[in-house]
Protein backbone atom coordinates (compact mmCIF):
# COMPACT_ATOMS: atom_id res chain seq x y z
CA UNK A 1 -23.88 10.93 -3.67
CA UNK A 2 -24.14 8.11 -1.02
CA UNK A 3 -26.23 8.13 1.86
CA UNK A 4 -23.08 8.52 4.10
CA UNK A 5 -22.36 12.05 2.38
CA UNK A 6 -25.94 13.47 2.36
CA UNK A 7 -25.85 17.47 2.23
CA UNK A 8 -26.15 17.94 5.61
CA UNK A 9 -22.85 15.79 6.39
CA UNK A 10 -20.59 17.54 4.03
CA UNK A 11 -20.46 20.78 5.89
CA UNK A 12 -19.61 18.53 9.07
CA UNK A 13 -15.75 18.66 9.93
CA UNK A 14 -15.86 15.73 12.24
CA UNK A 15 -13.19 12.91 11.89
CA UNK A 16 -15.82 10.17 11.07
CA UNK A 17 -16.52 12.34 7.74
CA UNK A 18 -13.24 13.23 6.80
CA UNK A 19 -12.51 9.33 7.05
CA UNK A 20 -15.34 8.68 4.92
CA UNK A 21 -14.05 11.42 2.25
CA UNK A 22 -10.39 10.06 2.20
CA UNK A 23 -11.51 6.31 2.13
CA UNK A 24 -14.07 7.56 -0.92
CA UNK A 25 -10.98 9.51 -2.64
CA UNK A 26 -8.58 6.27 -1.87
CA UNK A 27 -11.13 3.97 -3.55
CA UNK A 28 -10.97 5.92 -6.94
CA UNK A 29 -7.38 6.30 -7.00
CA UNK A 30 -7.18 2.54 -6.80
CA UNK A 31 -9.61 1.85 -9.55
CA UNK A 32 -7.57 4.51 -11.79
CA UNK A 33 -3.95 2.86 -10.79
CA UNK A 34 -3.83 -0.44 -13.24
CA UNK A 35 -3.78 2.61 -15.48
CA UNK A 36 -0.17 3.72 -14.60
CA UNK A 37 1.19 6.75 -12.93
CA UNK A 38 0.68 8.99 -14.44
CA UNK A 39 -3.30 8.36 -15.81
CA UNK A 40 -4.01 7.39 -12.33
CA UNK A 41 -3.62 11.21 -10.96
CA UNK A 42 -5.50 11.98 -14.24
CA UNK A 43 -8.10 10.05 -13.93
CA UNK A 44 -8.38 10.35 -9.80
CA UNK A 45 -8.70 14.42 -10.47
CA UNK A 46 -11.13 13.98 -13.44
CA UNK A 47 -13.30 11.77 -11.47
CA UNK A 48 -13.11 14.39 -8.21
CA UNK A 49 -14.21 17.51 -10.50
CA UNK A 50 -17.13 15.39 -12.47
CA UNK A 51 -18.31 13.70 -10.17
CA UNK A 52 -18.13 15.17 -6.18
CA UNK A 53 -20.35 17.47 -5.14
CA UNK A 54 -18.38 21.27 -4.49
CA UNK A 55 -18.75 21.14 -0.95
CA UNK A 56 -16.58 17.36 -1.20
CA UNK A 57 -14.43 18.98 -2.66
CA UNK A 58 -13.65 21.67 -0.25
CA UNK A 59 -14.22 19.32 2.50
CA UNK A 60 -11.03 16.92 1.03
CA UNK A 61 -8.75 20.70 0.08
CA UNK A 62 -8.90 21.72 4.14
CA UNK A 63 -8.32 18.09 4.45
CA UNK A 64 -5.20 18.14 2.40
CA UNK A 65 -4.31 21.56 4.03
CA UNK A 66 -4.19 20.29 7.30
CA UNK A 67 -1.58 17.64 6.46
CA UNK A 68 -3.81 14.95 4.15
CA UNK A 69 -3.30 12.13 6.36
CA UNK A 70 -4.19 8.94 5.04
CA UNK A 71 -4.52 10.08 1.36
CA UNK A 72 -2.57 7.32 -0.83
CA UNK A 73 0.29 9.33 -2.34
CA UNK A 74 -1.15 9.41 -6.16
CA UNK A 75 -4.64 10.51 -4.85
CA UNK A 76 -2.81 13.42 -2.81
CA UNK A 77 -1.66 14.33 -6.32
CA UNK A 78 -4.50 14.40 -7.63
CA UNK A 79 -6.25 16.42 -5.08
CA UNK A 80 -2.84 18.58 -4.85
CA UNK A 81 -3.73 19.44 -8.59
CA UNK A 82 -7.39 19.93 -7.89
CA UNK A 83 -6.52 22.89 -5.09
CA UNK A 84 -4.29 24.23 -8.11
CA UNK A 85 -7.06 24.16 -10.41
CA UNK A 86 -9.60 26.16 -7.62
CA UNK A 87 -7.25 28.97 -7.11
């Protein structure tokens, strides 16, 4: 976990964090896209469920609940199919 996302700044809802979360989430998804489509969303959800810590991962769901802004549209498919996995 980077410095940025330390324990104590997960639980925070502020906008600064939430930025931080969605540019994080953005990054991956543009590693996994020279991989097509389809293995991009794969690999973007894979990478969210090995690697973020559970309280990420909630923080980027209430993020997506509240309208996702600024998620790149096959991240927000991935993360779509991560709040389908946690229900």
């Amino acid at each position: 976990m980077s410095p940025e996302m330390s324990p104590d700044k997960t639980t925070d809802h502020s906008p600064d964090t939430m930025h931080k979360l969605v540019y994080m989430a953005n990054q991956i998804g543009k590693f996994f896209a020279s991989q097509g489509d389809d293995q991009a969303v794969a690999g973007t959800l894979d990478h969210l469920k090995k690697f973020w810590d559970p309280r990420m991962r909630a923080q980027i769901l209430k993020h997506l609940d509240a309208g996702g802004a600024g998620l790149d549209p096959k991240v927000r498919a991935a993360v779509e199919q991560l709040k389908q996995g946690s229900n």
